[in-house]
Structures are given as C-alpha cells and as structure tokens.
N, C-alpha and C. Protein backbone atom coordinates (compact mmCIF):
# COMPACT_ATOMS: atom_id res chain seq x y z
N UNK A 1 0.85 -1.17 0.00
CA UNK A 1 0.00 0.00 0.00
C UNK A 1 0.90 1.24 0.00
N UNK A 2 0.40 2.50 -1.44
CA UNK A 2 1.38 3.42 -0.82
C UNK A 2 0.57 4.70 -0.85
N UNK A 3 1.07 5.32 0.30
CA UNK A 3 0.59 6.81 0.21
C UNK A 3 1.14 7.74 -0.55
N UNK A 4 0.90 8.42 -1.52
CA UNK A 4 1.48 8.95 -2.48
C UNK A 4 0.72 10.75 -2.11
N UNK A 5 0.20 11.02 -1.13
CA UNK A 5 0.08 12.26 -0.62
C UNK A 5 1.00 12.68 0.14
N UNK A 6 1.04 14.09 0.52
CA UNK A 6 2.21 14.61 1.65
C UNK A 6 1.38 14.43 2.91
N UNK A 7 0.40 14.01 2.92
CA UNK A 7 -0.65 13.89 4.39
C UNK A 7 -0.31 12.15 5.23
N UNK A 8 -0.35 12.69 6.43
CA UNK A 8 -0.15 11.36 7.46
C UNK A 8 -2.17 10.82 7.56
N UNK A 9 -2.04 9.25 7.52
CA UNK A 9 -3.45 8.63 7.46
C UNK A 9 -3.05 7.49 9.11
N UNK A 10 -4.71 8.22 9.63
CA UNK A 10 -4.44 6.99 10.78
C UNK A 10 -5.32 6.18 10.39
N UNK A 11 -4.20 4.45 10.07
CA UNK A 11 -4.66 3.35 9.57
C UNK A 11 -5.74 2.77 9.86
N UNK A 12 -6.12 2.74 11.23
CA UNK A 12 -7.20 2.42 12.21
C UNK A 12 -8.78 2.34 11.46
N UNK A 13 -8.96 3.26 10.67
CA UNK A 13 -9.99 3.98 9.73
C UNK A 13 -10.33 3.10 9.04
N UNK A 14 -9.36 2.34 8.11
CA UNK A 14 -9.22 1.36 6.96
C UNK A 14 -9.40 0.29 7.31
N UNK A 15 -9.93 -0.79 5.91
CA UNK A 15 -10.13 -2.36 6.61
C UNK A 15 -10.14 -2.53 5.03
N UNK A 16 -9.38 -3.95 4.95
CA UNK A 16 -9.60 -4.69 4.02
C UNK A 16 -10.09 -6.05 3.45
N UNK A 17 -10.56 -7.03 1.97
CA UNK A 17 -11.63 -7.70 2.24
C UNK A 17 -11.37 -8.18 1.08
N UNK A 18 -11.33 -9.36 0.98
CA UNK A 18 -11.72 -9.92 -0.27
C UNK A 18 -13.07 -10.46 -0.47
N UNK A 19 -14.13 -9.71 0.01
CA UNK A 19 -15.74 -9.86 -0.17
C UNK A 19 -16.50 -9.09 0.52
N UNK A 20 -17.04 -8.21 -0.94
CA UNK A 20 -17.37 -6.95 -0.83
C UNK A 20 -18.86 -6.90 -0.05
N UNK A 21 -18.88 -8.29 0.47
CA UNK A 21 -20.20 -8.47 1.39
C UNK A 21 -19.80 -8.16 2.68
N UNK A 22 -18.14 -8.39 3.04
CA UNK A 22 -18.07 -8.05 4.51
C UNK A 22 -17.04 -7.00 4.69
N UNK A 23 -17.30 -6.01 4.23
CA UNK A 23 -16.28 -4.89 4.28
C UNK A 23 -14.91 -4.79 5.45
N UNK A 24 -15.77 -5.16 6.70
CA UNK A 24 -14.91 -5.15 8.05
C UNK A 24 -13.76 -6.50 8.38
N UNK A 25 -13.67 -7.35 7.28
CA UNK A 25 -13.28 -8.89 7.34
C UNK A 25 -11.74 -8.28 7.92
N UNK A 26 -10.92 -6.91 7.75
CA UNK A 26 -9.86 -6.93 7.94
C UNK A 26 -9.52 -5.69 8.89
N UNK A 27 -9.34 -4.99 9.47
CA UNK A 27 -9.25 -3.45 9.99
C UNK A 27 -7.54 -3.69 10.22
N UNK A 28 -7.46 -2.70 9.69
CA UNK A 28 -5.71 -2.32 9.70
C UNK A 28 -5.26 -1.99 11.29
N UNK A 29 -4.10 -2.30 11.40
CA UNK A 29 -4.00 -1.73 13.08
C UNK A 29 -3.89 -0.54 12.98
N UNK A 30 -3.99 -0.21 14.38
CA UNK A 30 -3.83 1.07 14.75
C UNK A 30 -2.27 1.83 14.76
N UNK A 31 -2.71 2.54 13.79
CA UNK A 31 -1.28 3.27 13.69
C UNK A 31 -1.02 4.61 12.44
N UNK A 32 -0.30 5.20 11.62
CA UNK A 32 -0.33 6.18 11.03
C UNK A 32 0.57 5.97 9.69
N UNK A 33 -0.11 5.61 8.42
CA UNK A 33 0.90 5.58 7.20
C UNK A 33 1.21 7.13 6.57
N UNK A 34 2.09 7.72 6.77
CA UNK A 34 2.76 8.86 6.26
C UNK A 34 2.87 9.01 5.22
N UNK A 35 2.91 10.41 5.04
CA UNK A 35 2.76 10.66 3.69
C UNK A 35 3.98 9.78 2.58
N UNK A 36 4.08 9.48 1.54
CA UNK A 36 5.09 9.88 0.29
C UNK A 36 5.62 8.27 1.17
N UNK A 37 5.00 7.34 1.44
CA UNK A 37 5.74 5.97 2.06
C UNK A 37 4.91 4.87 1.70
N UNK A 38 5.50 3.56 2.00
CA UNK A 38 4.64 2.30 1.52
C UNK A 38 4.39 1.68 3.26
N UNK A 39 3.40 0.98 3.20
CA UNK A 39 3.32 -0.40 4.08
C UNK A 39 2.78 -1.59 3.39
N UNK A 40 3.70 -2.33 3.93
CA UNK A 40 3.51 -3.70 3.94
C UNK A 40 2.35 -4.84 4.55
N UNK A 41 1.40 -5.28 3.32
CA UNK A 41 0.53 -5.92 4.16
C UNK A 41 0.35 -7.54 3.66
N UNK A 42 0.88 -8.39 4.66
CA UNK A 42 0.55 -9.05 3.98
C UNK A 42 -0.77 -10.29 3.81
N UNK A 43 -1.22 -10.55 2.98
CA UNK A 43 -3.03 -11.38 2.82
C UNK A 43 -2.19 -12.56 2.92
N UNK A 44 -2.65 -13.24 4.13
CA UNK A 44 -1.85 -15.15 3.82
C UNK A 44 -2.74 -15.40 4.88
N UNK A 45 -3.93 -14.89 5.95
CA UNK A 45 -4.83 -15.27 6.45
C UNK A 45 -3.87 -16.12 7.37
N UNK A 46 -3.23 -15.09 8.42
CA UNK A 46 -1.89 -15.73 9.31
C UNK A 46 -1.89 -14.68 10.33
N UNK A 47 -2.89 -14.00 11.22
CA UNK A 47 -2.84 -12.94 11.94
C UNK A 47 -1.60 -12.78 13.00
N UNK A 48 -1.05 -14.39 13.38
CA UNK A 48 -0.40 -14.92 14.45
C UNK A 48 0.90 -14.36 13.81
N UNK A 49 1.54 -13.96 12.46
CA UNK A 49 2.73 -13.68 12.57
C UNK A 49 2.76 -11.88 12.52
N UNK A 50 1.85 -11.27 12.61
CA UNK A 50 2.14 -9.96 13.10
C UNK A 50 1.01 -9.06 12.86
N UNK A 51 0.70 -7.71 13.34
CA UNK A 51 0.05 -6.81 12.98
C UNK A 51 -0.85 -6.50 11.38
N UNK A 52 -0.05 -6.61 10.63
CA UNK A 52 -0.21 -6.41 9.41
C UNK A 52 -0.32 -7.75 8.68
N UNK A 53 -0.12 -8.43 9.05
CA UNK A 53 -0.77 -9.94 8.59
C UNK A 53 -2.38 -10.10 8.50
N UNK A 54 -3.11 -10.62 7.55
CA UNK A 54 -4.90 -10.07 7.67
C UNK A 54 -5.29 -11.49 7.76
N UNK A 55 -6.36 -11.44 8.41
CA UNK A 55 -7.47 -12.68 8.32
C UNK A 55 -8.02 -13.31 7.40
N UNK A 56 -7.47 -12.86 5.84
CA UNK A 56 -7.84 -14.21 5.01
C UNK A 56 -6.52 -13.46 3.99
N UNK A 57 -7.10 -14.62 2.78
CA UNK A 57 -5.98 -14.75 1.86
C UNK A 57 -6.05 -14.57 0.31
N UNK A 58 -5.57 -14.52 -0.38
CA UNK A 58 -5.59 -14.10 -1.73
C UNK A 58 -5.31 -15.30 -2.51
N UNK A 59 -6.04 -15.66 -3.28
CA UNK A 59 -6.08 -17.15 -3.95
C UNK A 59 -5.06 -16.34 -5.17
N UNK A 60 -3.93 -17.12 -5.93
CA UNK A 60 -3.01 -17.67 -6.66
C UNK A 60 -3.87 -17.25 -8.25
N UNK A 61 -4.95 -17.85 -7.80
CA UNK A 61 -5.91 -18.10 -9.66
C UNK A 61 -6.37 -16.81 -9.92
N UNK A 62 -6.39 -15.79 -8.58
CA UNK A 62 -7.26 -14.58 -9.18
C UNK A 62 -8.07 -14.25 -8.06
N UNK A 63 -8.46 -12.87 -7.64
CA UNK A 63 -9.13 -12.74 -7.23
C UNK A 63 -9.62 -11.09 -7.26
N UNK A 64 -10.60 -10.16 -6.33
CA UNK A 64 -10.68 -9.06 -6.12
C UNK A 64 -10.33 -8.99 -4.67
N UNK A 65 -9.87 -7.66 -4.41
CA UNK A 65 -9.29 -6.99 -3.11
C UNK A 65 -10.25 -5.58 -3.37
N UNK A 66 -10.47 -5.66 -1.97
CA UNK A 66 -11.46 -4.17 -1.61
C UNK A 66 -10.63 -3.27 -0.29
N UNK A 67 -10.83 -1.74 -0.48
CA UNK A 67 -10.11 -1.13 0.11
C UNK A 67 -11.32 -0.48 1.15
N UNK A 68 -11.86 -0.36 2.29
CA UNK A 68 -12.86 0.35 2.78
C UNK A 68 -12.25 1.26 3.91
N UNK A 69 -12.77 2.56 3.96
CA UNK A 69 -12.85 3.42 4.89
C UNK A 69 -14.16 3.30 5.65
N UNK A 70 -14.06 3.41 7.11
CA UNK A 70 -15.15 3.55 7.96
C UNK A 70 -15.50 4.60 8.41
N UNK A 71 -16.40 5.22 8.71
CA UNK A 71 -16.57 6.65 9.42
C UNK A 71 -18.04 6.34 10.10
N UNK A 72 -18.03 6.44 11.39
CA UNK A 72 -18.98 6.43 12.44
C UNK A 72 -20.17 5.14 12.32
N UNK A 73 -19.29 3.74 11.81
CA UNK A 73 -20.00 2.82 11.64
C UNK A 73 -20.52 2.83 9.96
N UNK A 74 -20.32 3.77 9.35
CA UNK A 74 -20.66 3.68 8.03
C UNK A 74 -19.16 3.03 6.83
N UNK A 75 -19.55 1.89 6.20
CA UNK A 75 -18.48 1.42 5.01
C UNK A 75 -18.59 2.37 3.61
N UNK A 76 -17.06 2.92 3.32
CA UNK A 76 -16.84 3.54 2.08
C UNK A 76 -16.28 2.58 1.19
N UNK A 77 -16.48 2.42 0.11
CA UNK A 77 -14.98 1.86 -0.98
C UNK A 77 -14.53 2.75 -1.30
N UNK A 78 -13.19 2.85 -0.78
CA UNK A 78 -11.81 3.79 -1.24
C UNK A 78 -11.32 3.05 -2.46
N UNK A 79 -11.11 1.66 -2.81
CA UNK A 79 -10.19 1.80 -4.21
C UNK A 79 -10.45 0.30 -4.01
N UNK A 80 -10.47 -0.69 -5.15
CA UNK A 80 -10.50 -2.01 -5.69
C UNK A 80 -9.71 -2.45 -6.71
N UNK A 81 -9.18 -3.85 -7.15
CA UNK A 81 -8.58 -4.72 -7.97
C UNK A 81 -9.02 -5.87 -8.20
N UNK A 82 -9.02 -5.72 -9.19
CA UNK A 82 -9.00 -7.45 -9.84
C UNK A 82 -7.82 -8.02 -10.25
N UNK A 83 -7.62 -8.71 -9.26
CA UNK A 83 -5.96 -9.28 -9.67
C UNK A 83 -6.35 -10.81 -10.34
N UNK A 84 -5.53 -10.64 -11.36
CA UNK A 84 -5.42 -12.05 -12.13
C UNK A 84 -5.08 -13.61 -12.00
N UNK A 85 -4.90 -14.21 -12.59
CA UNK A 85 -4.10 -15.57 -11.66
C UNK A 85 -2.72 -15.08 -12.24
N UNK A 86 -1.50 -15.57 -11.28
CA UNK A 86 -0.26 -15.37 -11.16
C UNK A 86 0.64 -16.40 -10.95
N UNK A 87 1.97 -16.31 -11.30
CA UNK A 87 2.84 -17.22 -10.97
C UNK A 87 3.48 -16.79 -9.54
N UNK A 88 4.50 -17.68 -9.44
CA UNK A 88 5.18 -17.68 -8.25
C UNK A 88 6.26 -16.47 -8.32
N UNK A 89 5.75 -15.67 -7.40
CA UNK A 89 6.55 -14.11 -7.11
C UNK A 89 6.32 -13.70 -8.55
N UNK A 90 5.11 -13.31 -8.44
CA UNK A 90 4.72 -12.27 -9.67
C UNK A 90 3.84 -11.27 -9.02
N UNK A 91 3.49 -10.22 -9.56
CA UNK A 91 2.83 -9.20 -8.23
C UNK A 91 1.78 -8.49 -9.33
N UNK A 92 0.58 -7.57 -8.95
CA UNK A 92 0.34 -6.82 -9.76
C UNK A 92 0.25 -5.73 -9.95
N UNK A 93 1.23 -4.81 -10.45
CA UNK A 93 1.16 -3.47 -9.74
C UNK A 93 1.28 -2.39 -10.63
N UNK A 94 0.84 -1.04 -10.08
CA UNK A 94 0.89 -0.33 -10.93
C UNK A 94 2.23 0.31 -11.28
N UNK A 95 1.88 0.39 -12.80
CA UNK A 95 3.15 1.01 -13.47
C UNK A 95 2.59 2.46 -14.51
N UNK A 96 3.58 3.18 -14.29
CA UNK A 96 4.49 3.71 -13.38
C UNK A 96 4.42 3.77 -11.67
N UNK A 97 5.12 3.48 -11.04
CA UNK A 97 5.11 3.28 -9.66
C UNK A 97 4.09 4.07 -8.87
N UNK A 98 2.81 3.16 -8.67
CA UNK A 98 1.62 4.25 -7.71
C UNK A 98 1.11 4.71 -8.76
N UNK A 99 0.78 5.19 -9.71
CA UNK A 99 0.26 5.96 -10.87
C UNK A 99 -0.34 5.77 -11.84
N UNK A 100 -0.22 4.97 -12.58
CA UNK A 100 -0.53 3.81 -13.53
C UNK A 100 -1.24 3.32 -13.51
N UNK A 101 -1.81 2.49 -14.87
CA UNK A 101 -2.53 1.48 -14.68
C UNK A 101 -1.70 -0.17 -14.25
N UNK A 102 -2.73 -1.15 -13.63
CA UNK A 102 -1.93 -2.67 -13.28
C UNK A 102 -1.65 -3.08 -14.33
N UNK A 103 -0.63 -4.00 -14.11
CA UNK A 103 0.06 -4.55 -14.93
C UNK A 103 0.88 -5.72 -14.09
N UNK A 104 0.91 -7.35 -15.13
CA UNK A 104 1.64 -8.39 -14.21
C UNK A 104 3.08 -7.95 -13.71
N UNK A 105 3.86 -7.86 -12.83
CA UNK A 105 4.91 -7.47 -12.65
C UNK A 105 5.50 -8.36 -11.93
N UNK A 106 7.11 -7.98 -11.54
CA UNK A 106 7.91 -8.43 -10.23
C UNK A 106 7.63 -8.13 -9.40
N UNK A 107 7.56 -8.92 -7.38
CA UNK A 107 7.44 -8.49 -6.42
C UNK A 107 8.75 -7.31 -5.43
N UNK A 108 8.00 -6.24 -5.53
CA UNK A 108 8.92 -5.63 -4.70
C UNK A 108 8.30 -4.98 -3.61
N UNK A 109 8.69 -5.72 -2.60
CA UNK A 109 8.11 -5.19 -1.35
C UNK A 109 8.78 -4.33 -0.93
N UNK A 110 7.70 -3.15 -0.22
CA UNK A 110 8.36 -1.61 0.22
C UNK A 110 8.98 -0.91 -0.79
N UNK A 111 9.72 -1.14 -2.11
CA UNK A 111 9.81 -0.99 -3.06
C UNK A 111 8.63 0.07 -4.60
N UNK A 112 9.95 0.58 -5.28
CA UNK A 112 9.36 0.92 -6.36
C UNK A 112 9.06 0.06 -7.69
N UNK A 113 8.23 0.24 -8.27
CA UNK A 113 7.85 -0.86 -9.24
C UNK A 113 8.82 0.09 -10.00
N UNK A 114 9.75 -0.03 -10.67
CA UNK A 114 10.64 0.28 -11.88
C UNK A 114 11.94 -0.59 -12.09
N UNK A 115 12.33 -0.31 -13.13
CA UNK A 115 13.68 -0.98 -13.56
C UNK A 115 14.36 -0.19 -13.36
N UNK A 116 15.52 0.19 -11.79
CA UNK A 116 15.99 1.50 -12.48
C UNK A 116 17.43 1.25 -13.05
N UNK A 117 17.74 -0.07 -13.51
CA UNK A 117 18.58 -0.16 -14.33
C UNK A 117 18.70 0.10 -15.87
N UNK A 118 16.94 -0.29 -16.12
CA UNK A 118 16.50 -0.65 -17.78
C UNK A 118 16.03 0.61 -18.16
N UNK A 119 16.36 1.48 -17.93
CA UNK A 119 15.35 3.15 -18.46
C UNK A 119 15.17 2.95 -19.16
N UNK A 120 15.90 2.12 -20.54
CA UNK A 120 15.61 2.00 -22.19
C UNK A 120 14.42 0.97 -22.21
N UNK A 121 13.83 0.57 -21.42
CA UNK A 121 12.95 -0.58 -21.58
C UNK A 121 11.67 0.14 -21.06
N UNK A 122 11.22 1.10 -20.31
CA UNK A 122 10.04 1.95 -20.21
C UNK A 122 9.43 1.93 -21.24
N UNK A 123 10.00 2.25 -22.45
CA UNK A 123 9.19 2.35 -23.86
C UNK A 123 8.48 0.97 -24.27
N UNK A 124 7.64 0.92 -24.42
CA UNK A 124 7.62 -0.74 -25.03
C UNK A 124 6.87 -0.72 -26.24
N UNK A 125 7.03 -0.97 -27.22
CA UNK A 125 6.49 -0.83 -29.03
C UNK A 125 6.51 -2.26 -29.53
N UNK A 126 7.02 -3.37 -29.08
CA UNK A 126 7.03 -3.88 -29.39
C UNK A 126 5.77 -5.38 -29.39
N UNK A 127 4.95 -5.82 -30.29
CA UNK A 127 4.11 -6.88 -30.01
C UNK A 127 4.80 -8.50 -30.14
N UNK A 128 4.78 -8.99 -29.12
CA UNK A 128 5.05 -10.45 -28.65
C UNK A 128 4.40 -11.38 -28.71
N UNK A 129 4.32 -12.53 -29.02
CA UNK A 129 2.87 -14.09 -29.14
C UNK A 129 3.75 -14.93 -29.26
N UNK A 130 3.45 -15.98 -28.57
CA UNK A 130 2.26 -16.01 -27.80
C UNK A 130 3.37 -15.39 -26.42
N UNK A 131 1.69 -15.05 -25.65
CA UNK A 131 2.63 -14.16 -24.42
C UNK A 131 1.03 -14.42 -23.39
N UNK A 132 1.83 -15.33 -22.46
CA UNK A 132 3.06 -15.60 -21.96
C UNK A 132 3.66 -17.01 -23.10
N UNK A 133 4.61 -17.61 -22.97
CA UNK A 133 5.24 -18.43 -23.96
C UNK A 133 5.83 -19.63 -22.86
N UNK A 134 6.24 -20.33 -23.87
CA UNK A 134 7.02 -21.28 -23.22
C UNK A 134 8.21 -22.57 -23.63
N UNK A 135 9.10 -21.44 -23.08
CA UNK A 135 10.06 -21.86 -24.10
C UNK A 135 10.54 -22.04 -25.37
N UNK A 136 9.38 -21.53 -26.17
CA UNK A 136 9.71 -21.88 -27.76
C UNK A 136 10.10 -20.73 -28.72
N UNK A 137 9.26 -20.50 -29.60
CA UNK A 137 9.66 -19.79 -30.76
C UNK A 137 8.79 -18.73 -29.96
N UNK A 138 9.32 -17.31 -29.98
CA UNK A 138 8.61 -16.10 -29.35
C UNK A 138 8.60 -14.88 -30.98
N UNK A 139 7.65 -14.94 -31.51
CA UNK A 139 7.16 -14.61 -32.57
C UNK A 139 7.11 -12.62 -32.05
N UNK A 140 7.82 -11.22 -33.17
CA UNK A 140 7.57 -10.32 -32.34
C UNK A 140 7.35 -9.52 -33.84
N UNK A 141 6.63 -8.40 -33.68
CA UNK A 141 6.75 -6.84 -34.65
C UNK A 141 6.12 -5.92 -33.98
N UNK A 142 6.71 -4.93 -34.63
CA UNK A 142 6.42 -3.68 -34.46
C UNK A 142 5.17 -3.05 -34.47
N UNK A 143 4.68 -2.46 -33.34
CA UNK A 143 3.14 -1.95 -33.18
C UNK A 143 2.89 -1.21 -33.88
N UNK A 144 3.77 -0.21 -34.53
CA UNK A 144 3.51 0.68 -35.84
C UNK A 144 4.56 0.92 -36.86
N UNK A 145 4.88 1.26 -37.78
CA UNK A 145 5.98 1.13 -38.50
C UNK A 145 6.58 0.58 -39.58
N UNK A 146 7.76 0.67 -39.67
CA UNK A 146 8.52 -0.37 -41.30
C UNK A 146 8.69 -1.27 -40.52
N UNK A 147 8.86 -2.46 -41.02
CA UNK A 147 9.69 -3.90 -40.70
C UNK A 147 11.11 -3.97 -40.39
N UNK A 148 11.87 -4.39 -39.53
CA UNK A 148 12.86 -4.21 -39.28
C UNK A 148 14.05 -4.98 -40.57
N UNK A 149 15.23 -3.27 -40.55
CA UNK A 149 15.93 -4.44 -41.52
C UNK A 149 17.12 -5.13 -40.58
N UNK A 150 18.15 -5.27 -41.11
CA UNK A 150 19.40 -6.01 -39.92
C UNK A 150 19.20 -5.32 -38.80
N UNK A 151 19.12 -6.48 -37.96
CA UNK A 151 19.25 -5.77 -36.22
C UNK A 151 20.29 -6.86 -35.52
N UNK A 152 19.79 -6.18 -34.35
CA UNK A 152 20.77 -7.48 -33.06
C UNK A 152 19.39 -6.92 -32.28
N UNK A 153 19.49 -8.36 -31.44
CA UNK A 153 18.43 -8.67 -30.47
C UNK A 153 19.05 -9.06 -28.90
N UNK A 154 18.42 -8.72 -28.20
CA UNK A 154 19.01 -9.39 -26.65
C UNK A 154 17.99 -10.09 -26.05
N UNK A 155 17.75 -10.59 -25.13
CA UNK A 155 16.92 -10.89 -23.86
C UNK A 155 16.96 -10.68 -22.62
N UNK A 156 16.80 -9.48 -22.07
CA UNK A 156 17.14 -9.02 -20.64
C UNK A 156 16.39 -9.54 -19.31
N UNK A 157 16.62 -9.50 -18.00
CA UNK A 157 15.75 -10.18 -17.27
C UNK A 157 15.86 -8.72 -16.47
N UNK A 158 14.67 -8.85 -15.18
CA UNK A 158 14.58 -7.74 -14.44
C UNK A 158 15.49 -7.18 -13.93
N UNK A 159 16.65 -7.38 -14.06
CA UNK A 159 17.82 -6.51 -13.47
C UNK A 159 18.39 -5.98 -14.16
N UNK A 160 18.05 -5.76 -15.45
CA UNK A 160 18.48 -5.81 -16.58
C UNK A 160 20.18 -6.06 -17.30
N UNK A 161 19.85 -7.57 -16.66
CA UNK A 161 21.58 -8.19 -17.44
C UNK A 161 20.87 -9.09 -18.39
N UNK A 162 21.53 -8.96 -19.38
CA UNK A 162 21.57 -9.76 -20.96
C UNK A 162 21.78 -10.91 -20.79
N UNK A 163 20.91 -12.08 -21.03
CA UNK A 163 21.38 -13.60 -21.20
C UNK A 163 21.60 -13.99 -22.51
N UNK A 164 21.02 -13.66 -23.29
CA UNK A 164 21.25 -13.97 -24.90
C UNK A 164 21.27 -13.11 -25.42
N UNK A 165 21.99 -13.46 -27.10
CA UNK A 165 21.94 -12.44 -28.37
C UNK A 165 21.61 -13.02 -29.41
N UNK A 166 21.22 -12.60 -30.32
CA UNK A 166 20.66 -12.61 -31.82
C UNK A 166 21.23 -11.40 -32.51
N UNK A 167 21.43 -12.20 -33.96
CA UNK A 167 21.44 -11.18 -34.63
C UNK A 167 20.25 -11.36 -36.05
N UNK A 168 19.50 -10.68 -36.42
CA UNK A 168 18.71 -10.71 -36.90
C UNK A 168 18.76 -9.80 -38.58
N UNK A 169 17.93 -11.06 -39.37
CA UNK A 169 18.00 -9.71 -40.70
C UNK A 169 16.60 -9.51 -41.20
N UNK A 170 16.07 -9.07 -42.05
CA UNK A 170 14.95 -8.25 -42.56
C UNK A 170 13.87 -9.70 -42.62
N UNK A 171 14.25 -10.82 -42.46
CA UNK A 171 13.30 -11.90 -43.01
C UNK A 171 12.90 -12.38 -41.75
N UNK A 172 13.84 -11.95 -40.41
CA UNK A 172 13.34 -12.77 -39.10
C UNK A 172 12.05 -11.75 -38.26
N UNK A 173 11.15 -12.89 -37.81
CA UNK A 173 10.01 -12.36 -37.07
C UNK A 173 10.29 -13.13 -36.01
N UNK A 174 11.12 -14.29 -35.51
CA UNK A 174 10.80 -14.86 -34.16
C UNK A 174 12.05 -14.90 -34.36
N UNK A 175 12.48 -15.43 -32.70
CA UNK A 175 13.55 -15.89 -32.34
C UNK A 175 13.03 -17.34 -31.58
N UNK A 176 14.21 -17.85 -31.00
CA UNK A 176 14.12 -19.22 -30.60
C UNK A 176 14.68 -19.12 -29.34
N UNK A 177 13.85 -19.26 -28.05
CA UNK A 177 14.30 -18.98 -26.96
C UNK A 177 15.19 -20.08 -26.29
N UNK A 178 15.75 -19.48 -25.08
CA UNK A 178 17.04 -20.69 -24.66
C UNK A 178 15.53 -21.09 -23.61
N UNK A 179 16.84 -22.44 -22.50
CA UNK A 179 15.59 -22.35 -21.09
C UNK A 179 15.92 -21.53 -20.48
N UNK A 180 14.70 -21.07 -20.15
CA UNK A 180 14.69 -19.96 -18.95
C UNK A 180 13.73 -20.35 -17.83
N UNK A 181 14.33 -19.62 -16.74
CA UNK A 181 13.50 -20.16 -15.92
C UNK A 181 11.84 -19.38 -15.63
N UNK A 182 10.94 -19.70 -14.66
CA UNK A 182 9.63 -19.13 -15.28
C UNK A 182 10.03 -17.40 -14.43
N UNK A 183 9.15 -16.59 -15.57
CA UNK A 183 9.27 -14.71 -14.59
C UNK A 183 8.84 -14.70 -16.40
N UNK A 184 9.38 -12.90 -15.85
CA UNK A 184 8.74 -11.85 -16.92
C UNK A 184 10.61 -11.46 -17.19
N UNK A 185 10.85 -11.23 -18.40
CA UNK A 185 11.82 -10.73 -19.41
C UNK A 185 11.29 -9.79 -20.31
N UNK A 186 12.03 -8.89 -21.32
CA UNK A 186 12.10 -8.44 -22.16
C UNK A 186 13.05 -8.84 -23.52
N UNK A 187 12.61 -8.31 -24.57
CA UNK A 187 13.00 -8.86 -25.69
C UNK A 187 13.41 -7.11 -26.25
N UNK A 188 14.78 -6.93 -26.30
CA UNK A 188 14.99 -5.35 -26.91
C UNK A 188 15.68 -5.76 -27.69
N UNK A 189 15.17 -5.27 -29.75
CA UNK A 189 15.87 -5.39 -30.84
C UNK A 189 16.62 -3.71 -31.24
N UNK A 190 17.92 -3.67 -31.38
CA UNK A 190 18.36 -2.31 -31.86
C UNK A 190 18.72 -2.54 -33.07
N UNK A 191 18.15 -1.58 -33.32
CA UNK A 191 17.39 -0.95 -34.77
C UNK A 191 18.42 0.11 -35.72
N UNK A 192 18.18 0.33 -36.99
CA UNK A 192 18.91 1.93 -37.00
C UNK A 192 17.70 2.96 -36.77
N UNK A 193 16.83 2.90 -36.45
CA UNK A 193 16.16 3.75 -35.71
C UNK A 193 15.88 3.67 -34.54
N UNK A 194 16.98 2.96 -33.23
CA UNK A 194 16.73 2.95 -32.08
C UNK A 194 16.50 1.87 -31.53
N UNK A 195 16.13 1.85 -30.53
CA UNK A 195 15.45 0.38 -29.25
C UNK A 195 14.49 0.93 -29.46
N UNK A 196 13.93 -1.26 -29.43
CA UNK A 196 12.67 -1.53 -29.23
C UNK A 196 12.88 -2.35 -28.47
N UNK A 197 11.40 -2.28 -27.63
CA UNK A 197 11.46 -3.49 -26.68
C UNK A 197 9.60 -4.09 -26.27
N UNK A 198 10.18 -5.13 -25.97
CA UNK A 198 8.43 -5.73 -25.37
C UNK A 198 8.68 -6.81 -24.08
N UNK A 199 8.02 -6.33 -23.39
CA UNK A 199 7.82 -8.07 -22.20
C UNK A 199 6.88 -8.70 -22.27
N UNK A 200 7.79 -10.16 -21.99
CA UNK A 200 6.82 -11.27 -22.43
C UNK A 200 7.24 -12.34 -20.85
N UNK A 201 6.52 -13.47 -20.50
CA UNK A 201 6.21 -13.95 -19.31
C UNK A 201 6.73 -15.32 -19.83
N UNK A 202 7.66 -15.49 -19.17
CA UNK A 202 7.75 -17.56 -19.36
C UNK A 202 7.09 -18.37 -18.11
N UNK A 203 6.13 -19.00 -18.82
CA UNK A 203 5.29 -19.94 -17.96
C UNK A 203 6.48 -20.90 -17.45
C-alpha cells in the first residue's frame, strides 16, 4: 500500500476484504501511514505472525481486493482490484510506480515498481505471441511502423543483465528462446532507428 500524498493517514480507519459483502473482514492496526511511504501488508490469512498480517488470503488463480474506509459505523470503498491468476513471485502493480494502470509485474516489497537499471525498456512498441510463452519460438513486430531491416536482439531479465543475443536480418520475425526459468523478461531489438522493446512472461 502506498501513500502517495504529503498527508499522514491513521490506519485504524481502513479495513480490508476480499468480499465486498463483509467490508470489516480486515481493519488495519492502529497506527499512522505517512505521507510519500509504503506499508507492507501481507493477505496469507496468518494474523499470528504480526500486525499487518490479515485474516484471510488471496487465492493464486485470481481474485478481487477491496479497500474500505469507515466513518462512524458507516463502510466507504476507497479503491478495488481485480488481480489475475499469477505465478510464483509475480505481483500486480501499478506502473508507473503508484500511478498507472496494473500490470503483471515483479514483487517488490516496500519498493518501487521500476527498472531503475533498464530506463531503455520503459518504452515498449514492441508486439510479442504467444505471451506468456514457453520456451519456444517467441514470434515479435512492431506496433507501428517499417519492418525491421538487420538488427541485433538481446533478452534481458529484471535486473536488466543480458542472457542472450541474436542477430537478426529483414526476413526474421521470431527468435528461438534458450531455457529460462519461469518470470517476466524483455525482448529489446536495436534498430537503425533505435530500441525496441516488449515483455513477455515464461510460464
């Protein structure tokens, strides 16, 4: 959760729910999230390992999360998600960090959702299929534009270090992936008109 105001919130107020029939299923402890900061909450329906641990849990396949404010016995909805089904340490969050619309991502707790290694990878133009993939031929072009002529290709992972290269000429549309293990990567081809890039998910 992040507060992205300069205002301090006493948590106490808030409760959270994965069923928008029982608004109160969760009440945050008592305490104060500050402005321009994150907290950590985590849904595993495990109250016994701390404060911020909640009374139920977030199913794997998908689910919705509800955000409620209380005021004098009365339930508000402050903000909702539909989170998707996910892999293991995959998160869904908004991108640009807090701002954005969701999107499948990496888990970073307390953390900013960005690459701040990959700045060149913010852009993304590029269309990927099948996506997510697996292991095979990762088929890609350009969302608008000429066809690419000779390029070189990489495959970056979230930290953005390079595991593979390609070099590519005017006739290639896929490449042929190595194994990888399962997460989210990018595929950036340089161009003579620049980087391109797209992420794609290995099941």
């Amino acid at each position: 959760l992040i507060n992205l105001s300069d205002s301090t919130y006493n948590s106490r107020n808030y409760y959270s729910t994965d069923n928008i029939r029982k608004p109160a299923k969760w009440n945050f402890p008592k305490g104060e999230i500050k402005g321009d900061s994150y907290q950590v909450i985590w849904a595993d329906n495990d109250a016994e390992q701390g404060d911020w641990h909640t009374t139920f849990n977030l199913s794997g396949e998908g689910e919705t999360l509800y955000l409620f404010e209380e005021n004098q016995g009365t339930f508000t909805m402050v903000d909702y998600v539909n989170i998707p089904a996910l892999l293991v340490d995959q998160s869904y969050a908004r991108i640009p960090n807090g701002t954005g619309d969701f999107e499948t991502w990496w888990h970073t707790p307390g953390g900013n959702n960005e690459l701040s290694s990959t700045k060149d990878l913010d852009f993304q133009d590029l269309e990927l299929f099948p996506n997510p993939v697996h292991n095979s031929n990762l088929f890609f072009r350009k969302k608008q534009g000429n066809p690419f002529a000779r390029s070189s290709a990489q495959i970056v992972n979230l930290q953005g270090q390079s595991l593979v290269e390609y070099n590519l000429d005017s006739n290639n549309d896929f490449i042929v992936l190595p194994e990888l293990a399962s997460g989210i990567y990018f595929l950036k081809i340089q161009s003579k008109e620049g980087i391109h890039t797209g992420r794609f998910i290995i099941q």
